[in-house]
PDB file of N, CA and C in Angstrom:
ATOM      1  N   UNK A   1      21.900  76.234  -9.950  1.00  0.00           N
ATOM      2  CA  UNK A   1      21.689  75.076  -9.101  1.00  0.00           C
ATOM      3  C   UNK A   1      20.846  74.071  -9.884  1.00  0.00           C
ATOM      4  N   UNK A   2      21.070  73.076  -9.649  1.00  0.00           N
ATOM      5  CA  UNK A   2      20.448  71.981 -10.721  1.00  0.00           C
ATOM      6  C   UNK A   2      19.782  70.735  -9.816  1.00  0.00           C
ATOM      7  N   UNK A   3      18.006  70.539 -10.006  1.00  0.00           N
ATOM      8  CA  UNK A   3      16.983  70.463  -9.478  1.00  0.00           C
ATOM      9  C   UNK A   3      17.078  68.958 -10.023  1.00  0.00           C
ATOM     10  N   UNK A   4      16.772  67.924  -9.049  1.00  0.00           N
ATOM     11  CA  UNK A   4      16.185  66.681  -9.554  1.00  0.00           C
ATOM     12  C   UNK A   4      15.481  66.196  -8.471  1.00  0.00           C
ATOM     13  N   UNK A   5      14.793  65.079  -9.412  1.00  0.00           N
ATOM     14  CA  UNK A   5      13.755  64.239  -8.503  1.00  0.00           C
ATOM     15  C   UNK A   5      14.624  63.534  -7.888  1.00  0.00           C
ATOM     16  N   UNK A   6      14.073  62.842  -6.580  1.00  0.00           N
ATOM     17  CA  UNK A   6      14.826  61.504  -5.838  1.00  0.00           C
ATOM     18  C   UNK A   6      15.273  60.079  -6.515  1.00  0.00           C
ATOM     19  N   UNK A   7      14.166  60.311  -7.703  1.00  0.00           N
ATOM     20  CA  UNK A   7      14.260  58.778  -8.570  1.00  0.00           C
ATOM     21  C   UNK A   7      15.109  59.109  -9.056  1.00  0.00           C
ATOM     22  N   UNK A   8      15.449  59.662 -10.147  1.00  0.00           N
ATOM     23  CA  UNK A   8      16.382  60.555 -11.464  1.00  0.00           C
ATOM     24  C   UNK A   8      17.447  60.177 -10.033  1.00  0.00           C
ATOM     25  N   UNK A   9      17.851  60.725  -9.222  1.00  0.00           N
ATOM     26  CA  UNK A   9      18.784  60.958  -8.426  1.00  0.00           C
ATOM     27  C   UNK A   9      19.511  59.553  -8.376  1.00  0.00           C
ATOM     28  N   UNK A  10      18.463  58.652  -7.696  1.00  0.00           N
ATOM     29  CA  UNK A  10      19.227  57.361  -7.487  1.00  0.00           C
ATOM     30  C   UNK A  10      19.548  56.718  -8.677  1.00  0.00           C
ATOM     31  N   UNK A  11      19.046  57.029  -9.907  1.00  0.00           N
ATOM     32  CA  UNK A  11      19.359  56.041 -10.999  1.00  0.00           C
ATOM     33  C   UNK A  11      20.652  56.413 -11.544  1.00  0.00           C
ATOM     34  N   UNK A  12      21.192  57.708 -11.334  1.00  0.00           N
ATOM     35  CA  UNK A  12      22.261  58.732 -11.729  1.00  0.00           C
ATOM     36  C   UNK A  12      23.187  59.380 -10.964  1.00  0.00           C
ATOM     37  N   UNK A  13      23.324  58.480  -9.665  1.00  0.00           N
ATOM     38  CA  UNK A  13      23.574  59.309  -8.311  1.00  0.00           C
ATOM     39  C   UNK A  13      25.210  59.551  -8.620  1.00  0.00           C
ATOM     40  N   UNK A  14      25.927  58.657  -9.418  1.00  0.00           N
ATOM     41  CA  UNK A  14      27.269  59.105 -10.062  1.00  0.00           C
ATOM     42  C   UNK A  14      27.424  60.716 -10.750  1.00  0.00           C
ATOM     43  N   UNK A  15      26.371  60.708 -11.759  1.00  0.00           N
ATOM     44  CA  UNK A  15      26.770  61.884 -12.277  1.00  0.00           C
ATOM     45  C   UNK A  15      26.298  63.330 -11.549  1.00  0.00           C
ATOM     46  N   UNK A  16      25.131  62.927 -10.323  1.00  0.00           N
ATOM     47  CA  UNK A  16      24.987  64.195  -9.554  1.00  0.00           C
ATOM     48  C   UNK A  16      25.944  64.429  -8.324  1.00  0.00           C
ATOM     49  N   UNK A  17      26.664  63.354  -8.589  1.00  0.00           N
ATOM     50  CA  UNK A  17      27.783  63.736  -7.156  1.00  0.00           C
ATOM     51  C   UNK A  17      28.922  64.709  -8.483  1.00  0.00           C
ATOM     52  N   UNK A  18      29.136  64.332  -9.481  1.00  0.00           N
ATOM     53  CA  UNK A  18      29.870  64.734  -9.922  1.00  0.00           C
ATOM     54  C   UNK A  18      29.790  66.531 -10.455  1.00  0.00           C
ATOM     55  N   UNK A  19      28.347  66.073 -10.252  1.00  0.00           N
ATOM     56  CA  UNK A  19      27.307  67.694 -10.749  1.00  0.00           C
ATOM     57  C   UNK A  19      28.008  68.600  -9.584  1.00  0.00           C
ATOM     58  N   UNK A  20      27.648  67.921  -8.427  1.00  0.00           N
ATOM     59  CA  UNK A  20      27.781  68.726  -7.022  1.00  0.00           C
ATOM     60  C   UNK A  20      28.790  69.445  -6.585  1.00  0.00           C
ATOM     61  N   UNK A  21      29.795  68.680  -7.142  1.00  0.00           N
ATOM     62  CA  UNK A  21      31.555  69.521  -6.665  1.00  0.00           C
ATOM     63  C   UNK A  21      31.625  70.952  -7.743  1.00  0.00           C
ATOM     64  N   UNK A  22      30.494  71.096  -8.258  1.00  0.00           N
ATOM     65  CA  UNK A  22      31.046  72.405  -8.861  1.00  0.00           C
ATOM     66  C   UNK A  22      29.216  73.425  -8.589  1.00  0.00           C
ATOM     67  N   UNK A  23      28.156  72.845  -8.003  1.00  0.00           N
ATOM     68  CA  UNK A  23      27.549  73.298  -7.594  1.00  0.00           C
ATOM     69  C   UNK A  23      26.214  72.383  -7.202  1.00  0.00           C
ATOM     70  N   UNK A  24      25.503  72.965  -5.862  1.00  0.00           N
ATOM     71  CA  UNK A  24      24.747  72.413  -5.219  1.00  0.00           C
ATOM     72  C   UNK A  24      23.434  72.074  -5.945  1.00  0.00           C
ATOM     73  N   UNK A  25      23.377  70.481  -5.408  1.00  0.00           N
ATOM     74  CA  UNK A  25      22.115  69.828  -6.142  1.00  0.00           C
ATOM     75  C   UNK A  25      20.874  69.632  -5.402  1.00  0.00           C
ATOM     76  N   UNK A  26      19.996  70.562  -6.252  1.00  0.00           N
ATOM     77  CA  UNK A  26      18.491  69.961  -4.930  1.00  0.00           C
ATOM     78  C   UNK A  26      17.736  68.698  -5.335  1.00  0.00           C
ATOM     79  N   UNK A  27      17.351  68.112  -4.710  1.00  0.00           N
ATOM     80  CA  UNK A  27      17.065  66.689  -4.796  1.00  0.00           C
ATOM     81  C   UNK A  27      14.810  66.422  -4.194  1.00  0.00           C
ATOM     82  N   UNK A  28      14.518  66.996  -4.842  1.00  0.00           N
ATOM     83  CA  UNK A  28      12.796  66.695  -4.644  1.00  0.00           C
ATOM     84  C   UNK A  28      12.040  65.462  -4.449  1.00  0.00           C
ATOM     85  N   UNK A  29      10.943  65.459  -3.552  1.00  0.00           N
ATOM     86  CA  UNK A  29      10.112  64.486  -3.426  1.00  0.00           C
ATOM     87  C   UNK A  29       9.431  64.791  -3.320  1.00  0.00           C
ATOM     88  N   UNK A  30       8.278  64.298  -3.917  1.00  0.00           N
ATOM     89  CA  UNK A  30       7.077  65.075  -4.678  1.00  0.00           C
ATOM     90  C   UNK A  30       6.797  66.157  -4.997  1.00  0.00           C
ATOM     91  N   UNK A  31       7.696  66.395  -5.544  1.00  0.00           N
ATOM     92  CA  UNK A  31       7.863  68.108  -6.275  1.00  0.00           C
ATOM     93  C   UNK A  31       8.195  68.734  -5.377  1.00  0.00           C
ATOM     94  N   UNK A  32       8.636  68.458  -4.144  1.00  0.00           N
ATOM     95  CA  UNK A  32       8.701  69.021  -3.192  1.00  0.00           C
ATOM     96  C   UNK A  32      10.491  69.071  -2.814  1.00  0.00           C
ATOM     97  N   UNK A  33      11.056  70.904  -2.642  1.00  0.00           N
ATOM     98  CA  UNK A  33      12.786  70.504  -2.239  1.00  0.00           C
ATOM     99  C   UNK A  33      12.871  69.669  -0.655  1.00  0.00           C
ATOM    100  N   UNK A  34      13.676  69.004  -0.838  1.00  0.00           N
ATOM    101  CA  UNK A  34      14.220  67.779   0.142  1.00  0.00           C
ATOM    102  C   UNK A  34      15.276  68.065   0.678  1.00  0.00           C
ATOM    103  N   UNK A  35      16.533  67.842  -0.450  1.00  0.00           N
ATOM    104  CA  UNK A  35      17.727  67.724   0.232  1.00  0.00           C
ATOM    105  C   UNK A  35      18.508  68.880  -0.774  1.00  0.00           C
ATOM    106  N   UNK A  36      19.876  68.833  -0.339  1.00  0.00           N
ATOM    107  CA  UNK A  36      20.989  69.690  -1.270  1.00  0.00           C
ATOM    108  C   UNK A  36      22.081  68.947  -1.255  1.00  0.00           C
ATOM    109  N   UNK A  37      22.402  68.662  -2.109  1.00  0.00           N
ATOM    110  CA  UNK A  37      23.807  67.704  -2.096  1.00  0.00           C
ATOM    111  C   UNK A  37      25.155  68.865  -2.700  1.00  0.00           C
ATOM    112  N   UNK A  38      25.756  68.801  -1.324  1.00  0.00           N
ATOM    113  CA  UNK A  38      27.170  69.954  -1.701  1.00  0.00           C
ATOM    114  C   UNK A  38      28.150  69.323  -1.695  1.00  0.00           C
ATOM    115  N   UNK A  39      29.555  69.745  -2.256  1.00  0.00           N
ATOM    116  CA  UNK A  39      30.867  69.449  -2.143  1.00  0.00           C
ATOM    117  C   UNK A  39      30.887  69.682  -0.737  1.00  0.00           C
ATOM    118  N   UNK A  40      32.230  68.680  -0.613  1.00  0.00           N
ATOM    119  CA  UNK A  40      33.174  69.140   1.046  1.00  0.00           C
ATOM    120  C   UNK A  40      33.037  70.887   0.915  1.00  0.00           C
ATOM    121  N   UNK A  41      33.686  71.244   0.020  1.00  0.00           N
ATOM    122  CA  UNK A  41      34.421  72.339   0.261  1.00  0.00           C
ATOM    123  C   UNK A  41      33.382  73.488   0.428  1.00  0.00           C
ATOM    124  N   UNK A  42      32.273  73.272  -0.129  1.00  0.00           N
ATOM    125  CA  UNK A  42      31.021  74.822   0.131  1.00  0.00           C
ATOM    126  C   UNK A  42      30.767  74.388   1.316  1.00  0.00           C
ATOM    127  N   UNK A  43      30.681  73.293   1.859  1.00  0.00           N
ATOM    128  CA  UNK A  43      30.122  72.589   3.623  1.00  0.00           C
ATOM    129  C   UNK A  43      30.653  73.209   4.384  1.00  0.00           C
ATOM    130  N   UNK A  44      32.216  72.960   3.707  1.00  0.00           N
ATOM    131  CA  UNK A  44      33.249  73.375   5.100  1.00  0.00           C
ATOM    132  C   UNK A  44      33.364  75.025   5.372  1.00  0.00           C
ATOM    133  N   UNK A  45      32.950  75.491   3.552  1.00  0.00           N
ATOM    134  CA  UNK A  45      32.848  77.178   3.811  1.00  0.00           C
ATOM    135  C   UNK A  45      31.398  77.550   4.494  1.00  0.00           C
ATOM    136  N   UNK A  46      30.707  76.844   4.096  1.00  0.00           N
ATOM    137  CA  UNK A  46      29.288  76.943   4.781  1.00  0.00           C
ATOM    138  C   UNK A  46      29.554  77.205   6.526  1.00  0.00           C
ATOM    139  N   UNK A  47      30.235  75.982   7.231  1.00  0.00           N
ATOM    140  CA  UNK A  47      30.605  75.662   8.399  1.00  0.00           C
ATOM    141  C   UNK A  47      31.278  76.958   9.090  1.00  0.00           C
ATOM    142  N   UNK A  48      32.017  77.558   8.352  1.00  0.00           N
ATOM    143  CA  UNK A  48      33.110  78.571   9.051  1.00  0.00           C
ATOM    144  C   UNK A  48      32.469  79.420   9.074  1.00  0.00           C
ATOM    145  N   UNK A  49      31.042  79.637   8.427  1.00  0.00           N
ATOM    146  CA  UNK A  49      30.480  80.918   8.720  1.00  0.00           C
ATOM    147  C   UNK A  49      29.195  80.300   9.897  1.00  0.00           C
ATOM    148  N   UNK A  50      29.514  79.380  10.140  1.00  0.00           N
ATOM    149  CA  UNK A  50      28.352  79.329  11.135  1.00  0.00           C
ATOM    150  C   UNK A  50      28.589  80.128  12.900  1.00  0.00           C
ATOM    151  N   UNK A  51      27.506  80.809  13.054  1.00  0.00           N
ATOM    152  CA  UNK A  51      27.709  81.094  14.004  1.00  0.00           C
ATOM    153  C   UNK A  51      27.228  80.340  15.492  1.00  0.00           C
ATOM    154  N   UNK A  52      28.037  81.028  16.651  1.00  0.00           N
ATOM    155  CA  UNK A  52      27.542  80.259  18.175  1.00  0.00           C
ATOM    156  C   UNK A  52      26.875  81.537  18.633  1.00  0.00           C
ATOM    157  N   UNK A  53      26.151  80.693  19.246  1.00  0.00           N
ATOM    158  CA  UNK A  53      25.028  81.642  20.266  1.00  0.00           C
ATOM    159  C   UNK A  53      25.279  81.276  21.578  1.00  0.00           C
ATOM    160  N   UNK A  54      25.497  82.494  22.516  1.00  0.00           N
ATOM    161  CA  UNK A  54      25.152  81.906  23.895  1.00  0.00           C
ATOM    162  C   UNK A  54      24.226  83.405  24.738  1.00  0.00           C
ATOM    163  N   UNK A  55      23.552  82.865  25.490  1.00  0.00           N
ATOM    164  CA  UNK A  55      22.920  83.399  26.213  1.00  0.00           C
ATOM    165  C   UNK A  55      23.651  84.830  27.102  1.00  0.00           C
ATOM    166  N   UNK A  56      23.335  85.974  27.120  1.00  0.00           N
ATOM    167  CA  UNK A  56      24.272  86.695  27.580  1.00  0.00           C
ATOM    168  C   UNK A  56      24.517  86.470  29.382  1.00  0.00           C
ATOM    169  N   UNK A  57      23.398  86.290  29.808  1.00  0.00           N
ATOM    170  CA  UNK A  57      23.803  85.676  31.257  1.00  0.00           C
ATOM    171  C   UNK A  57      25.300  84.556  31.474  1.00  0.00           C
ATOM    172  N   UNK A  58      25.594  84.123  30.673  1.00  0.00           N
ATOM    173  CA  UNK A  58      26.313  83.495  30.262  1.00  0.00           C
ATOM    174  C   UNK A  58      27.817  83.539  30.182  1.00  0.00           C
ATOM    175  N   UNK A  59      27.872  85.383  29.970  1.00  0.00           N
ATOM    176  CA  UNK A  59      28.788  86.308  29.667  1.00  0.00           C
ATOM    177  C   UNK A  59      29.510  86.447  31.198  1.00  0.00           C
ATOM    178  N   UNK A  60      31.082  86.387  31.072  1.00  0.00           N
ATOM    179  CA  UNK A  60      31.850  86.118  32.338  1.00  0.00           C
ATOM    180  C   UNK A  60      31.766  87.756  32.617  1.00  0.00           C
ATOM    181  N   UNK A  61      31.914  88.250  33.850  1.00  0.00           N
ATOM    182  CA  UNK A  61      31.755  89.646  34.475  1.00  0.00           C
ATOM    183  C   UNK A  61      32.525  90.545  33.804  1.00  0.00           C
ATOM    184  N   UNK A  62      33.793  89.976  33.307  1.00  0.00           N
ATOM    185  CA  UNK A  62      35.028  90.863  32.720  1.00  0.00           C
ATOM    186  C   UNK A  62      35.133  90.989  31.328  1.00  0.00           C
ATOM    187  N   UNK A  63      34.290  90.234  30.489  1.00  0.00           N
ATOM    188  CA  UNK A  63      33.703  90.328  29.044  1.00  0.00           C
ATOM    189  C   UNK A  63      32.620  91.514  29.473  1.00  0.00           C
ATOM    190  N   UNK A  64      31.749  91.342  30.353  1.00  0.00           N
ATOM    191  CA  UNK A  64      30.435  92.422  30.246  1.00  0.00           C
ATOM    192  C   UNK A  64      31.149  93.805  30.739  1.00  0.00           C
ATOM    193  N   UNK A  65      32.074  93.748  31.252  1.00  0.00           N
ATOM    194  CA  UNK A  65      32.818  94.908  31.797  1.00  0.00           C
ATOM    195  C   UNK A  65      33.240  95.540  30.540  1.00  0.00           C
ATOM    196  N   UNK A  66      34.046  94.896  30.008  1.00  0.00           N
ATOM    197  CA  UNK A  66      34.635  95.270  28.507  1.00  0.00           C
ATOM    198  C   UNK A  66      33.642  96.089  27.664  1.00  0.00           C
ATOM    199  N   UNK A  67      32.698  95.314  27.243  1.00  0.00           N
ATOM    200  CA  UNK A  67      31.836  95.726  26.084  1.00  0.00           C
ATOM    201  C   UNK A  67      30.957  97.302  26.846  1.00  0.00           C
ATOM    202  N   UNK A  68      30.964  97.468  28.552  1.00  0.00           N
ATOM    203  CA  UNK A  68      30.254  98.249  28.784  1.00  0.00           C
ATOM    204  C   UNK A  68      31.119  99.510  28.741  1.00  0.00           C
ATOM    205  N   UNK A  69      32.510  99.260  28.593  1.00  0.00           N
ATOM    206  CA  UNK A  69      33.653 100.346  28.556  1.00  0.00           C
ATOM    207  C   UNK A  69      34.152 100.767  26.644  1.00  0.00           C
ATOM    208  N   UNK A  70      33.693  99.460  26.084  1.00  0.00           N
ATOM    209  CA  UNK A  70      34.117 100.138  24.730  1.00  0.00           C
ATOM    210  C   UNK A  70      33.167 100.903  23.697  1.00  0.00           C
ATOM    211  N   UNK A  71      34.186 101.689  23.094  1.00  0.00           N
ATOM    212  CA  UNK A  71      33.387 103.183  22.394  1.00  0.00           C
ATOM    213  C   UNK A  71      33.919 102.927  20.661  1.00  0.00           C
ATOM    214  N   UNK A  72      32.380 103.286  20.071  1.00  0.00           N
ATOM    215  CA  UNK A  72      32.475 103.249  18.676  1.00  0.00           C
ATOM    216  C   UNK A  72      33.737 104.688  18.013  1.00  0.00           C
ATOM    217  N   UNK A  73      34.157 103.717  17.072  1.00  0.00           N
ATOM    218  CA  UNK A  73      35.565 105.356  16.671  1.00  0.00           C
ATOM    219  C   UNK A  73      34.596 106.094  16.579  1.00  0.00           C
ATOM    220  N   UNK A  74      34.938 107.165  16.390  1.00  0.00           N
ATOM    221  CA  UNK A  74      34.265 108.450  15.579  1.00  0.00           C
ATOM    222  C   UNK A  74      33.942 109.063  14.674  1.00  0.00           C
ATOM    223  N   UNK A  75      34.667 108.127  13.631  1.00  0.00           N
ATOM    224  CA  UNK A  75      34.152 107.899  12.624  1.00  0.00           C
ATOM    225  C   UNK A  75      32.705 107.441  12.160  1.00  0.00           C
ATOM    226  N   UNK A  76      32.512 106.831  13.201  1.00  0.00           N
ATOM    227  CA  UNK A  76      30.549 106.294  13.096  1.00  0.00           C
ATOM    228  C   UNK A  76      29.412 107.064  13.761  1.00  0.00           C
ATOM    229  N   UNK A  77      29.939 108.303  13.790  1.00  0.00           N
ATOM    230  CA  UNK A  77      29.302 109.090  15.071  1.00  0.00           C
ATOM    231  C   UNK A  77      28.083 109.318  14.189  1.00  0.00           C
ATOM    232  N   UNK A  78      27.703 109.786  12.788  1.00  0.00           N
ATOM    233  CA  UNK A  78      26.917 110.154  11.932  1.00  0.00           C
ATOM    234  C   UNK A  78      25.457 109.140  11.666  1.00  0.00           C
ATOM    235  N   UNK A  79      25.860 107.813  12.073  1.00  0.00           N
ATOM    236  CA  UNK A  79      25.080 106.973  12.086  1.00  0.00           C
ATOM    237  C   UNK A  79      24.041 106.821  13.472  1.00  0.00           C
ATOM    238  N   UNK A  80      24.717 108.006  14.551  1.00  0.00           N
ATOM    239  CA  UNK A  80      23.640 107.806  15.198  1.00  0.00           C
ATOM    240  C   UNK A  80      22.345 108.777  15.718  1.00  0.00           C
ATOM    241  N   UNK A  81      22.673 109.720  14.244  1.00  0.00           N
ATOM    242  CA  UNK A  81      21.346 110.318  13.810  1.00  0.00           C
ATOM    243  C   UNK A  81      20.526 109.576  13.158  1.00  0.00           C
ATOM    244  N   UNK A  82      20.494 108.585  12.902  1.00  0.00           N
ATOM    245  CA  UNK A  82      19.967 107.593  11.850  1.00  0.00           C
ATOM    246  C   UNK A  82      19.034 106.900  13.028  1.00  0.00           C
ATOM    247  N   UNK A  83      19.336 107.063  14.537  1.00  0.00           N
ATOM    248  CA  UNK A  83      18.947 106.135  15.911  1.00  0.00           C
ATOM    249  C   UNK A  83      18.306 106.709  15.977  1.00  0.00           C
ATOM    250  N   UNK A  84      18.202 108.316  15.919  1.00  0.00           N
ATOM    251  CA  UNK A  84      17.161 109.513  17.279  1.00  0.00           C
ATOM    252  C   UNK A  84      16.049 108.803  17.380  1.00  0.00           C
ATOM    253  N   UNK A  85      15.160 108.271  16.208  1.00  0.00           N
ATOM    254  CA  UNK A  85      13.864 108.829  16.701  1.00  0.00           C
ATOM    255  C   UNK A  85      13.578 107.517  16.364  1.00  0.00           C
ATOM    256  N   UNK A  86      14.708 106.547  16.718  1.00  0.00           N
ATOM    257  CA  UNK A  86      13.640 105.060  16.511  1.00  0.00           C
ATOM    258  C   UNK A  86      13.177 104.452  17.562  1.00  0.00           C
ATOM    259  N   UNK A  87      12.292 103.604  17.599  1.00  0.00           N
ATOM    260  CA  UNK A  87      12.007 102.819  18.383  1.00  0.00           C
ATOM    261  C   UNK A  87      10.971 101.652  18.015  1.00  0.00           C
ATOM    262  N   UNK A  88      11.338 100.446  19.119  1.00  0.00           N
ATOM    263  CA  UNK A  88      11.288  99.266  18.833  1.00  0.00           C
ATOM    264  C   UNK A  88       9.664  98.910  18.661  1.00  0.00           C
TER     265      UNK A  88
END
């Protein structure tokens, strides 16, 4: 990743866009990181991994029904000796 000041930035802002499409540029003010200048394309991969949150109250009766009826294969059964003796 390749680090510049804000000044350097604006005097050169051609060749750090050009920097950017092949990897993300951090951009400092007063020595301090600021910004990141990315391609579309890490944004948009960035984006698809973003996740939604919602509140489980939220959750329609027949989703909470579901999840309270489904069972891990059995294949994972081993992992929940790994649970016994935890707690929060």
């Amino acid at each position: 990743m390749s680090v510049v000041s804000s000044a350097e930035f604006q005097r050169n802002l051609g060749l750090y866009q050009d920097k950017a499409l092949g990897e993300p540029v951090t951009i400092t003010k007063n020595g301090r990181e600021r910004l990141v200048l990315l391609s579309v394309e890490e944004y948009q991969r960035l984006k698809r991994r973003d996740r939604h949150v919602f509140a489980t109250e939220d959750l329609a009766e027949e989703r909470i029904a579901a999840i309270e009826a489904s069972r891990m294969d059995e294949r994972h059964d081993p992992l929940n000796a790994e649970l016994k003796d935890w707690t929060p």
